[in-house]
PDB file of N, CA and C in Angstrom:
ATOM      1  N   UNK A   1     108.460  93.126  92.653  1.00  0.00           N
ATOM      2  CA  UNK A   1     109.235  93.511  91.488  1.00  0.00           C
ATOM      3  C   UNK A   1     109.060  92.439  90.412  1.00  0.00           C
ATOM      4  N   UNK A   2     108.732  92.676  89.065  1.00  0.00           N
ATOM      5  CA  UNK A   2     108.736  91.872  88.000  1.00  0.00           C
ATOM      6  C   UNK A   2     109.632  91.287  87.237  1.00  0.00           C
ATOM      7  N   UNK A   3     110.108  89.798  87.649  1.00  0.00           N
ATOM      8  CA  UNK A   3     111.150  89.223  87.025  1.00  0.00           C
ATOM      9  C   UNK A   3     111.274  89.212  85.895  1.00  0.00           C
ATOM     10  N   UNK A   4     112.732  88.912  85.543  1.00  0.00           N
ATOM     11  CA  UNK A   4     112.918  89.040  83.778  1.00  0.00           C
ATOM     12  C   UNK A   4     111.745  87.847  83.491  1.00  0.00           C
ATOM     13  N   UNK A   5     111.744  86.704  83.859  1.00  0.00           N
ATOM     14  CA  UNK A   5     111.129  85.049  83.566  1.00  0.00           C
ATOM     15  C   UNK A   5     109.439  86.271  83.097  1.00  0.00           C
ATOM     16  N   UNK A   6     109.428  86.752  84.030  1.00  0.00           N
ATOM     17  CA  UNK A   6     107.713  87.615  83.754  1.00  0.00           C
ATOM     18  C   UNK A   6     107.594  88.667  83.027  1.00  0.00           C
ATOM     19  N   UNK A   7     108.627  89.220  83.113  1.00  0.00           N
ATOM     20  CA  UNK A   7     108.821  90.143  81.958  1.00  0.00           C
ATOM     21  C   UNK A   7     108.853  89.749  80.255  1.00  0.00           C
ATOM     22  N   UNK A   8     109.861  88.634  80.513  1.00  0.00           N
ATOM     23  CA  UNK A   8     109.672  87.692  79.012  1.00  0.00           C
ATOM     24  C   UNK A   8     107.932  87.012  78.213  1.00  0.00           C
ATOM     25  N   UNK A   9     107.703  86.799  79.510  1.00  0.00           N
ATOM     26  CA  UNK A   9     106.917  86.192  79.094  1.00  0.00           C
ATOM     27  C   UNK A   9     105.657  87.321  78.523  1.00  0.00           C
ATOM     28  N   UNK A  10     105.209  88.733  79.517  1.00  0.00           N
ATOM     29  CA  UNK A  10     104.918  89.572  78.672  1.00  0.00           C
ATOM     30  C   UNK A  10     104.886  90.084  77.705  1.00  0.00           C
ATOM     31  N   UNK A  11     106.346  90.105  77.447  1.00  0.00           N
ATOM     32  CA  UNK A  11     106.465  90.628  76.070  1.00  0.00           C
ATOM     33  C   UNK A  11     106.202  89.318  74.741  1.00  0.00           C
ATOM     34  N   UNK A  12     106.535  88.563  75.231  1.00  0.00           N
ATOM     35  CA  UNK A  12     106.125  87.323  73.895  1.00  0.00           C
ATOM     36  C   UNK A  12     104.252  87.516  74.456  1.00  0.00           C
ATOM     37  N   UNK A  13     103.718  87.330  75.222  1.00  0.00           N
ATOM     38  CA  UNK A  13     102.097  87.512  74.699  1.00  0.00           C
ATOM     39  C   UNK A  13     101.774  88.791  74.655  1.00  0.00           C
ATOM     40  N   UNK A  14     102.286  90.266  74.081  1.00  0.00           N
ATOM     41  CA  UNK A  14     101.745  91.123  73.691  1.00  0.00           C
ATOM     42  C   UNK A  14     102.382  91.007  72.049  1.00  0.00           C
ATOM     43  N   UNK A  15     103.591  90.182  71.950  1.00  0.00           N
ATOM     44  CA  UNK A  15     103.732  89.928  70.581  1.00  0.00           C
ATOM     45  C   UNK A  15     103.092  89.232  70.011  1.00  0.00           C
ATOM     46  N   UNK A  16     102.491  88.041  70.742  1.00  0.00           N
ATOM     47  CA  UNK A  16     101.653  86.928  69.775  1.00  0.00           C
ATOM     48  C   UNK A  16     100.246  87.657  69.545  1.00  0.00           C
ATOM     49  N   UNK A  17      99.824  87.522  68.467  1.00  0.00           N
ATOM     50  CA  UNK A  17      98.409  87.825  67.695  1.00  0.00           C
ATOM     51  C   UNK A  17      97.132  87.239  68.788  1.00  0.00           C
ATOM     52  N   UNK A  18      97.320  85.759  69.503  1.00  0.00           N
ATOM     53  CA  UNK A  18      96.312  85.773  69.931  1.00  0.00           C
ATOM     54  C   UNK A  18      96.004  86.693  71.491  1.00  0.00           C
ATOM     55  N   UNK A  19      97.003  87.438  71.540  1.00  0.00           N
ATOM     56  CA  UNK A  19      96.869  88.518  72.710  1.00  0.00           C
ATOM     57  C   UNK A  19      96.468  89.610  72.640  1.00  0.00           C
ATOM     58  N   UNK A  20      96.701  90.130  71.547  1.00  0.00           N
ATOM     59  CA  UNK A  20      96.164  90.890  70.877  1.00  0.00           C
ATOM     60  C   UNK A  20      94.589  90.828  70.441  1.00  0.00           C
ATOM     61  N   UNK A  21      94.005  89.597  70.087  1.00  0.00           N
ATOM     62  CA  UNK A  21      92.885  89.334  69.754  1.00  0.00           C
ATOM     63  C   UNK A  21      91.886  89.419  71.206  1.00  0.00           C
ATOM     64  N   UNK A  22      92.902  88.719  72.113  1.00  0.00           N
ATOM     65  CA  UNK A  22      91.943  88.671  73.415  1.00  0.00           C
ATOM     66  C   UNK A  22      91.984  90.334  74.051  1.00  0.00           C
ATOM     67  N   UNK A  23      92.547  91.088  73.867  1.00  0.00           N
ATOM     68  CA  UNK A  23      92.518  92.729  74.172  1.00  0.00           C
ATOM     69  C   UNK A  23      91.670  92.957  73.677  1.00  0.00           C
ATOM     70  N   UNK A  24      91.366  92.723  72.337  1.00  0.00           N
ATOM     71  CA  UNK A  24      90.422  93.304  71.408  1.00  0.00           C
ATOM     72  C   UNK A  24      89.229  92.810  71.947  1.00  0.00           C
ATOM     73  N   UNK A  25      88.729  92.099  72.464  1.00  0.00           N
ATOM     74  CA  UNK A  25      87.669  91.503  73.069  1.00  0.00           C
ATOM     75  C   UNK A  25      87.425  91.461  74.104  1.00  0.00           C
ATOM     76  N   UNK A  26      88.308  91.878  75.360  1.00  0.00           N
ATOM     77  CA  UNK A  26      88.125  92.800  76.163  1.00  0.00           C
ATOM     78  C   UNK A  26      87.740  94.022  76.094  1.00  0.00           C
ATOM     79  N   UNK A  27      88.280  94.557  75.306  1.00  0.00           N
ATOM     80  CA  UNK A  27      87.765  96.369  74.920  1.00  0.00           C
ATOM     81  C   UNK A  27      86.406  96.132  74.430  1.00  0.00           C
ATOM     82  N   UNK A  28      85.972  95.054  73.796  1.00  0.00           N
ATOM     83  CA  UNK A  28      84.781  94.959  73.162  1.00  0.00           C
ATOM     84  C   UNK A  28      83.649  94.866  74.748  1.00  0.00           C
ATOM     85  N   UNK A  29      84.040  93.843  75.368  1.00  0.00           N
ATOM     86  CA  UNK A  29      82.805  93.872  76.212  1.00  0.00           C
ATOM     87  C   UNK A  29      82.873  95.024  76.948  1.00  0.00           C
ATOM     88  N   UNK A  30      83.939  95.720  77.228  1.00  0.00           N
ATOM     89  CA  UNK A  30      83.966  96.773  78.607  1.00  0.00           C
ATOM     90  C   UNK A  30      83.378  97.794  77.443  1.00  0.00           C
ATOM     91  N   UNK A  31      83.276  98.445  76.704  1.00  0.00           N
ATOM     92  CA  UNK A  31      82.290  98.812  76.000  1.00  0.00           C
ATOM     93  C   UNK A  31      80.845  98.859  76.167  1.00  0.00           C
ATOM     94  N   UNK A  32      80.552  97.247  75.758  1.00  0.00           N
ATOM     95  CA  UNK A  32      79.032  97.193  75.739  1.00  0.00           C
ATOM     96  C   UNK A  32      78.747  96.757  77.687  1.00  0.00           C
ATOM     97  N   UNK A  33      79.855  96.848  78.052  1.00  0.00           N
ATOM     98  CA  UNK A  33      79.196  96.891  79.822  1.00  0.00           C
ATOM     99  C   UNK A  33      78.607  98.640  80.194  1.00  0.00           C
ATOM    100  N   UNK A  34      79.473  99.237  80.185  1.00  0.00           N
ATOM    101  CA  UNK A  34      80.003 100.424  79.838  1.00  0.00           C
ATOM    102  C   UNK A  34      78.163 101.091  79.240  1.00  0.00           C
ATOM    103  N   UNK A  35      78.306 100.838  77.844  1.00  0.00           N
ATOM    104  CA  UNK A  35      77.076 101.478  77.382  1.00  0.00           C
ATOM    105  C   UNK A  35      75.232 100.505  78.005  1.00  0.00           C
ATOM    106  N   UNK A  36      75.882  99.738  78.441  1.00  0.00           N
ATOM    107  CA  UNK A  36      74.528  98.495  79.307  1.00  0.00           C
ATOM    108  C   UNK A  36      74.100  99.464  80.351  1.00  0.00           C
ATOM    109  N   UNK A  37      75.483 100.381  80.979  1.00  0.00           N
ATOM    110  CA  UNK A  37      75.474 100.635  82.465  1.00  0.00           C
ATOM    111  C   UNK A  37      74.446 102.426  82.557  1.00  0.00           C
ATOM    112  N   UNK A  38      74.915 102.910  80.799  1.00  0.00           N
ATOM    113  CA  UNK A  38      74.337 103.933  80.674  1.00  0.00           C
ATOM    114  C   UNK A  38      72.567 103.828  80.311  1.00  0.00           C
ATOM    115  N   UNK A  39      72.339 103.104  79.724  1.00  0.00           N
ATOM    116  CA  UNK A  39      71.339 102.669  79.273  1.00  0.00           C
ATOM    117  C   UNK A  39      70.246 102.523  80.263  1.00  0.00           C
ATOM    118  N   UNK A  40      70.899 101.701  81.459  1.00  0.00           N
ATOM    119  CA  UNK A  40      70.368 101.709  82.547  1.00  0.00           C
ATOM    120  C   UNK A  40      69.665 102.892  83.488  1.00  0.00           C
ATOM    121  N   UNK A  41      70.712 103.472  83.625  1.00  0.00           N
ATOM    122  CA  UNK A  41      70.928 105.024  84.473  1.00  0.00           C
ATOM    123  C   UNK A  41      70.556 105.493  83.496  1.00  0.00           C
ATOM    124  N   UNK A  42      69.556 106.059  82.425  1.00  0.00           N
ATOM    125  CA  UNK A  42      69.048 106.560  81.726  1.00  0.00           C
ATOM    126  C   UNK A  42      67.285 106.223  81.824  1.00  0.00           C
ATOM    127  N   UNK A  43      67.354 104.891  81.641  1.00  0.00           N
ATOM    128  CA  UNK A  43      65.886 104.122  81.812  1.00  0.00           C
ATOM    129  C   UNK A  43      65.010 104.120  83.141  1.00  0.00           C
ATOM    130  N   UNK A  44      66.006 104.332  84.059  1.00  0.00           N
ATOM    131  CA  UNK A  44      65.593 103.984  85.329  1.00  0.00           C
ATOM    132  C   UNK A  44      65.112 105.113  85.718  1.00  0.00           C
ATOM    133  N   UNK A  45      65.385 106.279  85.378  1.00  0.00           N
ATOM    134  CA  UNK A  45      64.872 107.220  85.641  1.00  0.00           C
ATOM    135  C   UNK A  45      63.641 107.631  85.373  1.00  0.00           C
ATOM    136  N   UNK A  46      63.536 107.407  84.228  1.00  0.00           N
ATOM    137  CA  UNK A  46      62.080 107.169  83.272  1.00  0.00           C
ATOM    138  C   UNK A  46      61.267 106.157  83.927  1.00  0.00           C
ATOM    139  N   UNK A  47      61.620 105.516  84.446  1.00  0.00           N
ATOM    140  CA  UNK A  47      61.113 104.180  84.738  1.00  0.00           C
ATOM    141  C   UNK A  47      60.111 104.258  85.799  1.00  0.00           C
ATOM    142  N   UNK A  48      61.078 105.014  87.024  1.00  0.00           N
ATOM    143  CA  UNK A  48      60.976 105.314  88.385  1.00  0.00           C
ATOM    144  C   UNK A  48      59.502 106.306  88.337  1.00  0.00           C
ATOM    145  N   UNK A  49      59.665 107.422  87.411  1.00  0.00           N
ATOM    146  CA  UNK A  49      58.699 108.468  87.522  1.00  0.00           C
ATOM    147  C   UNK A  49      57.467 107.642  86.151  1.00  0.00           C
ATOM    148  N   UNK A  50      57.465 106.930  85.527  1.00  0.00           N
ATOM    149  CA  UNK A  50      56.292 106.621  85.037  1.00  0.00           C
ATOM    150  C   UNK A  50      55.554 105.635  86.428  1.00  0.00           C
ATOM    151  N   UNK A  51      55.968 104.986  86.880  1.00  0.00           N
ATOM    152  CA  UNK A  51      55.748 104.124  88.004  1.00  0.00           C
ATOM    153  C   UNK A  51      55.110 104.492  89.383  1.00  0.00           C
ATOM    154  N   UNK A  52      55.129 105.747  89.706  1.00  0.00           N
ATOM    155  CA  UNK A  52      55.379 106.832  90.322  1.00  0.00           C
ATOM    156  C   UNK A  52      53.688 107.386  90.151  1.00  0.00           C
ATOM    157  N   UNK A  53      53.514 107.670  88.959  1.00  0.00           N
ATOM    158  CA  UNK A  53      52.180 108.078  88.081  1.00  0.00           C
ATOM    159  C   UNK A  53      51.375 106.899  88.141  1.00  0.00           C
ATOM    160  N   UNK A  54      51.449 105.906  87.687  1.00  0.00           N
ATOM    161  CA  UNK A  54      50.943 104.935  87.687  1.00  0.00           C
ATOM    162  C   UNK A  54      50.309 104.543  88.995  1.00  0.00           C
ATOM    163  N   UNK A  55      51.393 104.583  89.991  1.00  0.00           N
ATOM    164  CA  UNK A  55      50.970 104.151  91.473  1.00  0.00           C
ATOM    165  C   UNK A  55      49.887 105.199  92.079  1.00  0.00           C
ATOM    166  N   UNK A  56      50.313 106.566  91.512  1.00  0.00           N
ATOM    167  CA  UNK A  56      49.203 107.695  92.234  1.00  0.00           C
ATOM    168  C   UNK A  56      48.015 107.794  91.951  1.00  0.00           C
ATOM    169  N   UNK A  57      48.045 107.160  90.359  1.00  0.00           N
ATOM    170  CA  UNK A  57      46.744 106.837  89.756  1.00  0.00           C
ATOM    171  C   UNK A  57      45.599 105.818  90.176  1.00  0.00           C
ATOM    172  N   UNK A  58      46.547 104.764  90.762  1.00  0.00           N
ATOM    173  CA  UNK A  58      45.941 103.780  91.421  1.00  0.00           C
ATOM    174  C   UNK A  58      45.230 103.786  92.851  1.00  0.00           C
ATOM    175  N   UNK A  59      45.803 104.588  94.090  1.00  0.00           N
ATOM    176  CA  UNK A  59      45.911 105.528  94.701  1.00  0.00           C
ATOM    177  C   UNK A  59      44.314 106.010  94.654  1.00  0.00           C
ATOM    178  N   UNK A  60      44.601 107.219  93.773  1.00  0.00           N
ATOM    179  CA  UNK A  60      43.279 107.891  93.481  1.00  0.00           C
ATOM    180  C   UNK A  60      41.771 107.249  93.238  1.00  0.00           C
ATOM    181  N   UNK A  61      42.127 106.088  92.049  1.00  0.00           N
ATOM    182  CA  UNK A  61      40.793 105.589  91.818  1.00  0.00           C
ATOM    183  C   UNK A  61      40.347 104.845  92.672  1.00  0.00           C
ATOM    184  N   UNK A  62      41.406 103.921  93.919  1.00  0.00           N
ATOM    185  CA  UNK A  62      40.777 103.440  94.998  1.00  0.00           C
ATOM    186  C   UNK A  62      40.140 103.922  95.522  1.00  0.00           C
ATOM    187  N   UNK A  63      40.505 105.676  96.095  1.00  0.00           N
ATOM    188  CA  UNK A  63      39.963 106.128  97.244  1.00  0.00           C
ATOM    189  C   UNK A  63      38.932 106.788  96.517  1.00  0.00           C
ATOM    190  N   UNK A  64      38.387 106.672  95.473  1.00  0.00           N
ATOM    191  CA  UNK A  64      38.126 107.780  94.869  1.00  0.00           C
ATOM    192  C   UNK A  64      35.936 106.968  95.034  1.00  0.00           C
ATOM    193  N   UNK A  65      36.957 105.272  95.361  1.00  0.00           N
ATOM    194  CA  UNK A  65      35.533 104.495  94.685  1.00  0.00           C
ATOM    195  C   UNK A  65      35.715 103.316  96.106  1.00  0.00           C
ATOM    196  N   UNK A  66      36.011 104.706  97.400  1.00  0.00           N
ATOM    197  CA  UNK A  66      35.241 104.078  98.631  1.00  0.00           C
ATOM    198  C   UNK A  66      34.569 105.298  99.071  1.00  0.00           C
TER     199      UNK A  66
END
């Protein structure tokens, strides 16, 4: 259960500005984690199947030149 002593003290750092500032900069990185994470899972996919081609290609011209 959350004492008044912790309760007080909550409420004075959601009143002070620099708590506010540090939220704001939290929201900022979970954001760009957030869009890092999509970016990823987007690329990788692409990634996987150019790689994929590449390897079969390699593949081929070995056997191709025994």
């Amino acid at each position: 259960m959350i004492t008044r002593k912790r309760l007080g003290s909550l409420r004075l750092f959601l009143r002070d500005d620099e708590g506010l500032v540090t939220l704001e900069w939290v929201a900022l990185a979970a954001a760009v984690i957030v869009l890092a994470i999509g970016t990823i899972i987007v690329i990788q996919t692409q990634l996987n199947t150019a790689a994929s081609t590449v390897g079969s290609e390699i593949v081929s011209t070995v056997q191709s030149n025994t």
